[in-house]
PDB file of N, CA and C in Angstrom:
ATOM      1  N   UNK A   1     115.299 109.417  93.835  1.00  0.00           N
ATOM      2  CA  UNK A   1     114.026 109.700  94.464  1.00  0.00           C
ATOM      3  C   UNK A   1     114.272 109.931  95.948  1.00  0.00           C
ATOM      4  N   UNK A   2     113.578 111.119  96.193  1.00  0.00           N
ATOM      5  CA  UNK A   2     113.911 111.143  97.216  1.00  0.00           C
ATOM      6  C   UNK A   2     113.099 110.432  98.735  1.00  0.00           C
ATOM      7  N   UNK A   3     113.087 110.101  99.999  1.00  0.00           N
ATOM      8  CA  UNK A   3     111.994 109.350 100.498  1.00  0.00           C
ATOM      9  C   UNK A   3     111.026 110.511 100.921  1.00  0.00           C
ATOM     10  N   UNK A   4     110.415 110.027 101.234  1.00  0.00           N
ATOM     11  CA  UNK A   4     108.654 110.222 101.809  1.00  0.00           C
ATOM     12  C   UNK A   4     107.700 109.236 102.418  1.00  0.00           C
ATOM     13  N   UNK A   5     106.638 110.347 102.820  1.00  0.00           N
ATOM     14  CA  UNK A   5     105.667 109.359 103.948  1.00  0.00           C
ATOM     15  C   UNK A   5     104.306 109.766 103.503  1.00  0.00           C
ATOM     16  N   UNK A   6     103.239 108.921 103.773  1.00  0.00           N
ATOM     17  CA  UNK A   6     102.306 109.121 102.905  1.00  0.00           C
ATOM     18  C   UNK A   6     101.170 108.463 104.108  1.00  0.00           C
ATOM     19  N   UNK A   7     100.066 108.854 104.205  1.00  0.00           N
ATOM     20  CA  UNK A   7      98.598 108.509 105.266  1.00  0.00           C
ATOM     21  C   UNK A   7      97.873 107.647 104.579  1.00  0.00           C
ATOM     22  N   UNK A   8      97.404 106.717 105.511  1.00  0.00           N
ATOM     23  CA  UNK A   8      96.803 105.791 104.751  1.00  0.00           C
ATOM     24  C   UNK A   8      95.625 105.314 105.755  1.00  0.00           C
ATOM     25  N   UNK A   9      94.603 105.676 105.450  1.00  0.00           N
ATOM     26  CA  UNK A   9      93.291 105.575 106.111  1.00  0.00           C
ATOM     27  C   UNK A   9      92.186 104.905 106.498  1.00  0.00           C
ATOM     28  N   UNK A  10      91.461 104.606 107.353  1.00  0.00           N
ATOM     29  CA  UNK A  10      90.414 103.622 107.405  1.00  0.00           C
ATOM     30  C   UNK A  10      89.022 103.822 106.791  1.00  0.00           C
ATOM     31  N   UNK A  11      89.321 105.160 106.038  1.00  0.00           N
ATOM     32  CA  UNK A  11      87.815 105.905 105.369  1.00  0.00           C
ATOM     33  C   UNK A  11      87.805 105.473 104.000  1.00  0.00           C
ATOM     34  N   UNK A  12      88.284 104.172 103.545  1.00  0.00           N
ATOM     35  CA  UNK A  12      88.198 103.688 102.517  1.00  0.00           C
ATOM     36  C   UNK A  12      89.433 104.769 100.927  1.00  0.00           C
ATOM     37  N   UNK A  13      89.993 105.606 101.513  1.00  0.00           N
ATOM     38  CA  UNK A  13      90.084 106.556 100.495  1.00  0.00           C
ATOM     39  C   UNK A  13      91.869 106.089 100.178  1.00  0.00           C
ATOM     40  N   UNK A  14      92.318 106.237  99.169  1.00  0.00           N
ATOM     41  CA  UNK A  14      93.572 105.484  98.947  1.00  0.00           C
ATOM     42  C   UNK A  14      94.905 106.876  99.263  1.00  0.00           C
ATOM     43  N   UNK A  15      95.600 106.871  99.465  1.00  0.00           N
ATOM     44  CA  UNK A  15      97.227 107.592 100.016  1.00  0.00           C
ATOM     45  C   UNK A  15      97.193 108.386  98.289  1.00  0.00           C
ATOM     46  N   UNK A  16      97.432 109.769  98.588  1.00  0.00           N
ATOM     47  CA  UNK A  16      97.642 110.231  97.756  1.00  0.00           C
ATOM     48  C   UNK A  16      98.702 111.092  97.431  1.00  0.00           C
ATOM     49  N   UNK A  17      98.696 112.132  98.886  1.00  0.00           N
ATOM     50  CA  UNK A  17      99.457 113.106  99.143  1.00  0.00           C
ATOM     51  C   UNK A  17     100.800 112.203  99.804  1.00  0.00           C
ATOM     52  N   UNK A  18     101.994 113.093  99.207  1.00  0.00           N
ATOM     53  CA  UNK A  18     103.461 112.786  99.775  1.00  0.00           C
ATOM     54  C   UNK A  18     103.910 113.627 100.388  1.00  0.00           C
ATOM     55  N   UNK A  19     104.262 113.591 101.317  1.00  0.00           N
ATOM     56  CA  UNK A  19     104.798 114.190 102.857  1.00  0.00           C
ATOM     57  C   UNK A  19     105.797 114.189 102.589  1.00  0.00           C
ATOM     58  N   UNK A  20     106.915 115.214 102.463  1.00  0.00           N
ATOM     59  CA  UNK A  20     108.331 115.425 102.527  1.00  0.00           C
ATOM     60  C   UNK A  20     108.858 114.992 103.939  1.00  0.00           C
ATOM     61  N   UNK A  21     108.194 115.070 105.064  1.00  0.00           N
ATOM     62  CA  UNK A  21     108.316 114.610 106.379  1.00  0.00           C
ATOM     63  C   UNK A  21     107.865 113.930 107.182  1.00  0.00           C
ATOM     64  N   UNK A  22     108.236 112.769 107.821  1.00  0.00           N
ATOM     65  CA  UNK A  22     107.435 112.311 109.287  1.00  0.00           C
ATOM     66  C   UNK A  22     106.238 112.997 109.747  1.00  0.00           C
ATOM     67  N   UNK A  23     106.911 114.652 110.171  1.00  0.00           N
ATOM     68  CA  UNK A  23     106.145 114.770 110.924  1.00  0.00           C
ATOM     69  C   UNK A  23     105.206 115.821 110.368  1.00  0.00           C
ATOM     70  N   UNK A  24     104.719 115.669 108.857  1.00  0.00           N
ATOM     71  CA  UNK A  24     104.283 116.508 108.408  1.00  0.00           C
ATOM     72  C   UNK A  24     103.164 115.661 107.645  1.00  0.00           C
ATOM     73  N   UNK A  25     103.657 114.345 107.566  1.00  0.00           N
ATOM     74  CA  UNK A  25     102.570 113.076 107.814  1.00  0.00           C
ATOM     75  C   UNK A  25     102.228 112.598 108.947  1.00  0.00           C
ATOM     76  N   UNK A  26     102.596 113.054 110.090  1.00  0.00           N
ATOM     77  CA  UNK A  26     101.858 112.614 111.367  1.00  0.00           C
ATOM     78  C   UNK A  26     100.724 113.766 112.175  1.00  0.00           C
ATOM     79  N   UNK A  27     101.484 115.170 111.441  1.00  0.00           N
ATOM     80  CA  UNK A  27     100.050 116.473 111.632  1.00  0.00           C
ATOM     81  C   UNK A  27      98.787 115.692 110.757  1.00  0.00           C
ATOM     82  N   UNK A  28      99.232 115.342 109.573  1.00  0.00           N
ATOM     83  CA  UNK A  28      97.934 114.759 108.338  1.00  0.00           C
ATOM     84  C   UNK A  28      97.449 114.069 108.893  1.00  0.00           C
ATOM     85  N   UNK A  29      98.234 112.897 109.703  1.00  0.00           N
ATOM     86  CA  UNK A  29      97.246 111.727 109.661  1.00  0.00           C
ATOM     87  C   UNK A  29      96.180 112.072 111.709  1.00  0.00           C
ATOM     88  N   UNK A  30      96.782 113.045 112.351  1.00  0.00           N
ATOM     89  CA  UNK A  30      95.936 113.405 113.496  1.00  0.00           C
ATOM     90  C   UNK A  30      94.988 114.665 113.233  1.00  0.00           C
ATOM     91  N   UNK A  31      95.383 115.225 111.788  1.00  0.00           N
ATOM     92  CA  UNK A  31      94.092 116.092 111.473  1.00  0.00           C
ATOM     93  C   UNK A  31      92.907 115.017 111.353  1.00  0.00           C
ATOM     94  N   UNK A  32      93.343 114.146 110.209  1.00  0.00           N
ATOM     95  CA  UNK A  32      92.273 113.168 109.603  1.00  0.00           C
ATOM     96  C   UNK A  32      91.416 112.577 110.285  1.00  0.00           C
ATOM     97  N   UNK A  33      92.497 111.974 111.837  1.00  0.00           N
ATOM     98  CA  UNK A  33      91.594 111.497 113.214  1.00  0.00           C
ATOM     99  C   UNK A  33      91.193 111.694 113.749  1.00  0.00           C
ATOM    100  N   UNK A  34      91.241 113.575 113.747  1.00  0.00           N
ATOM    101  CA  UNK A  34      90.004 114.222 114.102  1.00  0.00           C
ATOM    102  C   UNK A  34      89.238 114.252 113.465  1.00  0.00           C
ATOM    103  N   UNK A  35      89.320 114.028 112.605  1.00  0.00           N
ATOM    104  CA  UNK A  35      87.901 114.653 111.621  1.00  0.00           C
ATOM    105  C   UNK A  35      86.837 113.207 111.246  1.00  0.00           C
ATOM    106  N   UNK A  36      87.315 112.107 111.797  1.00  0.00           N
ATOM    107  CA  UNK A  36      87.327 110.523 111.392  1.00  0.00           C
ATOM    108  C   UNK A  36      86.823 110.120 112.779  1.00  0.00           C
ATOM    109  N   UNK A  37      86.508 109.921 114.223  1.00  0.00           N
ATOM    110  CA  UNK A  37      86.507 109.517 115.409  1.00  0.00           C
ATOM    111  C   UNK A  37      86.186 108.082 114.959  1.00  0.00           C
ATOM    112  N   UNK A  38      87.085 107.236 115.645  1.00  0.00           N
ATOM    113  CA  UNK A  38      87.252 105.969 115.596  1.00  0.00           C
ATOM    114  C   UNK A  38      87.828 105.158 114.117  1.00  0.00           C
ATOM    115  N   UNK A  39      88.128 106.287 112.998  1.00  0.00           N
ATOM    116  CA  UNK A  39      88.865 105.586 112.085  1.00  0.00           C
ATOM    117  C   UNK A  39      90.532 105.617 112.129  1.00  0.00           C
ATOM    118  N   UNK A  40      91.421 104.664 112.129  1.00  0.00           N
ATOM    119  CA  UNK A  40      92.863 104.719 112.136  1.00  0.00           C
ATOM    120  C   UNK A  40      93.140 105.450 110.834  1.00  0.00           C
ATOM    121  N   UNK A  41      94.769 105.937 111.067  1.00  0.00           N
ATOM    122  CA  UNK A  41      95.162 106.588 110.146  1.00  0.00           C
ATOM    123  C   UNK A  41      97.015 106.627 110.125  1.00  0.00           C
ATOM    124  N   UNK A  42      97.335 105.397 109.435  1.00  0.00           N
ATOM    125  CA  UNK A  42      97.975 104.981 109.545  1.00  0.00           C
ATOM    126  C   UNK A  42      99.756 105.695 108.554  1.00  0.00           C
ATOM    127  N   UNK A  43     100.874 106.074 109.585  1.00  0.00           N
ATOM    128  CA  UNK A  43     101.558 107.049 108.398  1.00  0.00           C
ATOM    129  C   UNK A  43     102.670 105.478 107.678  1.00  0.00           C
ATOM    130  N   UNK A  44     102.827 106.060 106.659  1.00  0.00           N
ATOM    131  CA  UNK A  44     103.603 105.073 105.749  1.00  0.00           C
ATOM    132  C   UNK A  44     105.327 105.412 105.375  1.00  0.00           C
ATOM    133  N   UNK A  45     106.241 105.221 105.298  1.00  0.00           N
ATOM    134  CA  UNK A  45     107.229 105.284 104.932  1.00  0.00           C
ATOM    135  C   UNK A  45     108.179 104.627 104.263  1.00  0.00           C
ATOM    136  N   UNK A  46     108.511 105.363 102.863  1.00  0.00           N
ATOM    137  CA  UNK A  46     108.974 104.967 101.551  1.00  0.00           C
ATOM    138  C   UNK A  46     110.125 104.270 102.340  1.00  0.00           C
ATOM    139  N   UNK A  47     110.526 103.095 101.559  1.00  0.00           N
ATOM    140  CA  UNK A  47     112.130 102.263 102.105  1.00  0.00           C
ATOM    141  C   UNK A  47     112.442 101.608 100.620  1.00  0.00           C
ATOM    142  N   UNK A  48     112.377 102.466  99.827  1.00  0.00           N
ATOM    143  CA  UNK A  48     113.046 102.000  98.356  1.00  0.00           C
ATOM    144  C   UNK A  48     112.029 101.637  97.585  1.00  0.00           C
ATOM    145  N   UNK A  49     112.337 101.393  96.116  1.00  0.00           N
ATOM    146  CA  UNK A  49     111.633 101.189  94.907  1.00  0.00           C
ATOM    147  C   UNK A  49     112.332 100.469  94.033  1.00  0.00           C
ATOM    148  N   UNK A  50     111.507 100.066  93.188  1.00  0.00           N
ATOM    149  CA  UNK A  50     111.749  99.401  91.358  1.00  0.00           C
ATOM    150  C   UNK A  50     112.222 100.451  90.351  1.00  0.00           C
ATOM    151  N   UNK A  51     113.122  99.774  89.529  1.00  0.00           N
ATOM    152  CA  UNK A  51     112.937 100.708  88.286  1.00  0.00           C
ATOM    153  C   UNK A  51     113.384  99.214  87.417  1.00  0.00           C
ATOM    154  N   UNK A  52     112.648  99.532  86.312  1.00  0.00           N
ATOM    155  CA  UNK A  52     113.032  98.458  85.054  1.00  0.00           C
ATOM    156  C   UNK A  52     113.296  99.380  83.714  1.00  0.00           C
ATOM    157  N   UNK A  53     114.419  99.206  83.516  1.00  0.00           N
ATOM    158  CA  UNK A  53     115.264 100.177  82.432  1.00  0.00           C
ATOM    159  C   UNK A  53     115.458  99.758  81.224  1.00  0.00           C
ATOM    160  N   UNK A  54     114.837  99.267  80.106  1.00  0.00           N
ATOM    161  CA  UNK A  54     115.058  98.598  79.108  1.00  0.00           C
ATOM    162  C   UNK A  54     114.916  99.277  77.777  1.00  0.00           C
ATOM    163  N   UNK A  55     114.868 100.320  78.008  1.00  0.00           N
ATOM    164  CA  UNK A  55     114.456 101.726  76.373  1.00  0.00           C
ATOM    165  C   UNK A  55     116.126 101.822  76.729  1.00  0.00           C
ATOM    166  N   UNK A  56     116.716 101.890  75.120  1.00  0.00           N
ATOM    167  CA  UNK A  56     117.569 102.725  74.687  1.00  0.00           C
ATOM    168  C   UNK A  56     117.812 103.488  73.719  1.00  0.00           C
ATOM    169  N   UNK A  57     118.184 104.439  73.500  1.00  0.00           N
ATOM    170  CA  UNK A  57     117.790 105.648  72.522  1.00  0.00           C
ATOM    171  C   UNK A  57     119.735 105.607  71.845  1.00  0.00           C
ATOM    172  N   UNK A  58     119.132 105.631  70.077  1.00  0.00           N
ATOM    173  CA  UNK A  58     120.356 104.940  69.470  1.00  0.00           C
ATOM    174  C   UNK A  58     120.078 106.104  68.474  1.00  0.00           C
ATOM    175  N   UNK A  59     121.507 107.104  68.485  1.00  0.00           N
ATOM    176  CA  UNK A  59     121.369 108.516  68.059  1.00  0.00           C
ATOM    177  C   UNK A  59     122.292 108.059  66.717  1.00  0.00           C
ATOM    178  N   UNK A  60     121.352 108.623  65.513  1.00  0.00           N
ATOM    179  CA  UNK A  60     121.448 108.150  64.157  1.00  0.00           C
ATOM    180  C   UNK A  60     122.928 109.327  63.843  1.00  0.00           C
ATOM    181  N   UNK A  61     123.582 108.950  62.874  1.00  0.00           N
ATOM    182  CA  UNK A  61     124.620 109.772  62.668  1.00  0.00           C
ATOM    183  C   UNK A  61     123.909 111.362  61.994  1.00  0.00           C
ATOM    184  N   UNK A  62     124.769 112.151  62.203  1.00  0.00           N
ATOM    185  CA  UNK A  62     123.794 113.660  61.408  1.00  0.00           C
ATOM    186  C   UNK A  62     123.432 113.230  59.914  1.00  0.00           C
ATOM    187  N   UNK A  63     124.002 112.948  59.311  1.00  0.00           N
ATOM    188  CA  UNK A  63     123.799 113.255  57.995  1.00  0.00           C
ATOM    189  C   UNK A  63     122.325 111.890  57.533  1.00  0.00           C
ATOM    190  N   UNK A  64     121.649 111.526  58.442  1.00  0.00           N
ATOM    191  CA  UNK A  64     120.801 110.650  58.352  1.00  0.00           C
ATOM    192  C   UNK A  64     119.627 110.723  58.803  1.00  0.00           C
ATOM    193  N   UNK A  65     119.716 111.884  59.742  1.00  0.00           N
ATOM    194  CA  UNK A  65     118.597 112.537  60.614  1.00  0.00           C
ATOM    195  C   UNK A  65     118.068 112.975  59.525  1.00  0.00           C
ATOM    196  N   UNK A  66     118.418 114.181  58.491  1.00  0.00           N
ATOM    197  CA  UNK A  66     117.821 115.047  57.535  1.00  0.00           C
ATOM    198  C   UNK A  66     117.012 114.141  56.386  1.00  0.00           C
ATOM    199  N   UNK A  67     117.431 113.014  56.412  1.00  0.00           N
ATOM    200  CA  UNK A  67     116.646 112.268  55.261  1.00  0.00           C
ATOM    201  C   UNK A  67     115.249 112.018  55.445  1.00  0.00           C
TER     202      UNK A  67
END
């Protein structure tokens, strides 16, 4: 995965859009504060994740598939 940055707002509305860039979440989040006067708009940046891996896929011999 790769990282990203994401706006996160005081207009009640939850982070949706992912920003490939800083500063392509910091145009978003000073459009928003214009458009918002007096609401913050706060940019976020990914610093790692979860994964829980517990499926394994158990490939039947050929002649067992067809049955």
């Amino acid at each position: 995965m790769d990282k990203f940055w994401m706006v996160h707002g005081g207009i009640g509305a939850r982070p949706i859009v992912r920003h490939n860039s800083f500063e392509d979440a910091k145009q978003e989040a000073t459009r928003l504060a214009l458009l918002h006067p007096g609401s913050d708009f706060t940019v976020l940046e990914s610093v790692g994740y979860c994964l829980k891996s517990d499926v394994t896929w158990v490939q039947l011999p050929s002649s067992q598939i067809n049955d």
